[in-house]
Protein backbone atom coordinates (compact mmCIF):
# COMPACT_ATOMS: atom_id res chain seq x y z
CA UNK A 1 1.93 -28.30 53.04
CA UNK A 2 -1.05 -25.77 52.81
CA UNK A 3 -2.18 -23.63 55.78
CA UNK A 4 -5.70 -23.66 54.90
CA UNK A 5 -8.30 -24.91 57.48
CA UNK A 6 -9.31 -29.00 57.28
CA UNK A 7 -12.61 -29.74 58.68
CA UNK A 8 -13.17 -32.39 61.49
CA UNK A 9 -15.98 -33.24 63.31
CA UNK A 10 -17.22 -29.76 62.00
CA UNK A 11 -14.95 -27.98 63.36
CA UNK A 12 -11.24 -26.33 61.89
CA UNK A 13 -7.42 -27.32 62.33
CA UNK A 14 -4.99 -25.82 60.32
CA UNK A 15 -2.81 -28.40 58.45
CA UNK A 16 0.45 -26.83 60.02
CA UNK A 17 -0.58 -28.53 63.06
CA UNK A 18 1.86 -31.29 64.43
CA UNK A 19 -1.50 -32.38 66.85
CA UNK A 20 -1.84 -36.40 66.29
CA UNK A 21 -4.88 -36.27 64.57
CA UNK A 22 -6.21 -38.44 67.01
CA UNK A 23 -6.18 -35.84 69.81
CA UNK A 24 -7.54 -32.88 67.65
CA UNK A 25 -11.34 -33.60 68.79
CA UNK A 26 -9.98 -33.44 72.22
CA UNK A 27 -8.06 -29.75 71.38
CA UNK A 28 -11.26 -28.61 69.76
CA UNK A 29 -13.71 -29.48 72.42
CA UNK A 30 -11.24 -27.62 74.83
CA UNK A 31 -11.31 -24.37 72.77
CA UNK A 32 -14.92 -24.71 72.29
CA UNK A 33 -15.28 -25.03 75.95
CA UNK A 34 -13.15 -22.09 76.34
CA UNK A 35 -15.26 -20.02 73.54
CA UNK A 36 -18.39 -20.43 75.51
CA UNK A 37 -17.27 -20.06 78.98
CA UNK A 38 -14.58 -17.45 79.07
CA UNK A 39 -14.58 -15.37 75.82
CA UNK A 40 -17.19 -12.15 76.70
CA UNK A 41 -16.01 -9.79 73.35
CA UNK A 42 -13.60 -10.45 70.58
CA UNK A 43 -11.75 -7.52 68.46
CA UNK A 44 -10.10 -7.99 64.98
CA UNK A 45 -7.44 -5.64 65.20
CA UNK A 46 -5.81 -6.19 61.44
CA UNK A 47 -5.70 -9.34 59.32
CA UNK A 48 -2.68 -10.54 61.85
CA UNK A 49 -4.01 -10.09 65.53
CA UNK A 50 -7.03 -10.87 66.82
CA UNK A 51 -8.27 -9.92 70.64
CA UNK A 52 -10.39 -11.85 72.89
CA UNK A 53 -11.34 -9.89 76.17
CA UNK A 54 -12.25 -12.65 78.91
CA UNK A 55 -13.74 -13.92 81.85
CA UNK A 56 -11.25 -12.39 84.35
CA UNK A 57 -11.65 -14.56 86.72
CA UNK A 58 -8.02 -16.76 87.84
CA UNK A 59 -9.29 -19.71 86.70
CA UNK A 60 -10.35 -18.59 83.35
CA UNK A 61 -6.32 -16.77 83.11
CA UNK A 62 -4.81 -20.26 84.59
CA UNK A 63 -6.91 -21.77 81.51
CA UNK A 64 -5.70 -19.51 78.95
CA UNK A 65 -2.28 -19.82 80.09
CA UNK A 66 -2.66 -23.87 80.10
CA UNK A 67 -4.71 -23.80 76.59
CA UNK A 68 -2.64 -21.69 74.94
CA UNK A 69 0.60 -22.95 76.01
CA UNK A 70 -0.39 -26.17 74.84
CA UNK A 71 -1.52 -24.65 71.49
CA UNK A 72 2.12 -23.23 70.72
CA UNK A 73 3.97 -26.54 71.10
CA UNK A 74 1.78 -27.80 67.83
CA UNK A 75 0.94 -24.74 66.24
CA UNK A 76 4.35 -22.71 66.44
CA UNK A 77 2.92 -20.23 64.35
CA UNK A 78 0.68 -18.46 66.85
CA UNK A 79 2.34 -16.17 69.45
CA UNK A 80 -0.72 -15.64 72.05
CA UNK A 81 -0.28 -12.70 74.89
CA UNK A 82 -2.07 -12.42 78.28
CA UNK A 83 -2.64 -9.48 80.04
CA UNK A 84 -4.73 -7.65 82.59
CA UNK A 85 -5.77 -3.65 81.70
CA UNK A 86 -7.32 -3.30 85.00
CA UNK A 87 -7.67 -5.80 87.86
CA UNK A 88 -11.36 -7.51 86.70
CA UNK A 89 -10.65 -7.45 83.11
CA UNK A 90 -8.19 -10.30 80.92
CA UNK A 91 -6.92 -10.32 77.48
CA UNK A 92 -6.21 -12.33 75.34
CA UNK A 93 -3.68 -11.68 71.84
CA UNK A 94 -3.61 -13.81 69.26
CA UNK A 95 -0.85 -13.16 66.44
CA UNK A 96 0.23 -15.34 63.28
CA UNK A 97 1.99 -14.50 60.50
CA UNK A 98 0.27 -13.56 57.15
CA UNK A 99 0.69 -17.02 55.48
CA UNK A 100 -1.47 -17.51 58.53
CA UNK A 101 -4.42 -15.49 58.25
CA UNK A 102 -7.31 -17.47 57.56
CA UNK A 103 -6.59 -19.87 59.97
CA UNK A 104 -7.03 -16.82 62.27
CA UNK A 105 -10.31 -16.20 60.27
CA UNK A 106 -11.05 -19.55 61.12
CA UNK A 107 -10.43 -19.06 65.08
CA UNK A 108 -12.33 -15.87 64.78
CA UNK A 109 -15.11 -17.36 63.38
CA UNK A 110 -15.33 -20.35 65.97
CA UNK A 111 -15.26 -18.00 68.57
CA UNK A 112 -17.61 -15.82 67.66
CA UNK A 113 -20.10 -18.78 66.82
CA UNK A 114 -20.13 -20.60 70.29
CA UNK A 115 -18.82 -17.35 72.71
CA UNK A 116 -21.13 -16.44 75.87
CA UNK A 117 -23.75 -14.34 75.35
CA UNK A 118 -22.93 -10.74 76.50
């Protein structure tokens, strides 16, 4: 089975995904929710990892934690990390292995296009 992004409802999913299709739109709209409400920067720190630096509000760590959590039990591939530099400021890693890399191109790129304004 390929890794390469699949398009629905104009948006990405990686075909390793073991989502039921029919509760992908659902798992989109959530990231894109979380894109646009939490996400304040994002950092491409190789091909591999990607960093989002958040919202650091509790809410917006309790969502990441719920999100992403979610996220691993049908796309094992990821390994996300949390974590707070300094007490106003949140994290977030996002790792896959190379095989993986475009669909973190793809996350990237999602991100970047529906993120808060700074």
């Amino acid at each position: 089975m390929s890794d390469r992004p699949v398009t629905t409802d104009g948006a990405w999913v990686p075909d390793a995904c073991t989502l039921p299709t029919t509760e992908r739109p659902l798992r989109l709209a959530e990231w894109d929710r979380f894109f646009t409400d939490a996400v304040r920067g994002i950092d491409r720190l190789s091909a591999r990892h990607l960093r989002f630096q958040l919202d650091g509000a509790a809410r917006v760590e309790e969502m990441a934690r719920d999100l992403t959590a979610r996220e691993s039990s049908c796309c094992s591939f990821f390994t996300f990390g949390l974590s707070r530099p300094d007490p106003d400021s949140l994290s977030l890693d996002v790792l896959v292995p190379a095989a993986h890399a475009d669909v973190l191109d793809a996350l990237a790129e999602r991100a970047r296009s529906l993120r808060a304004p700074s």
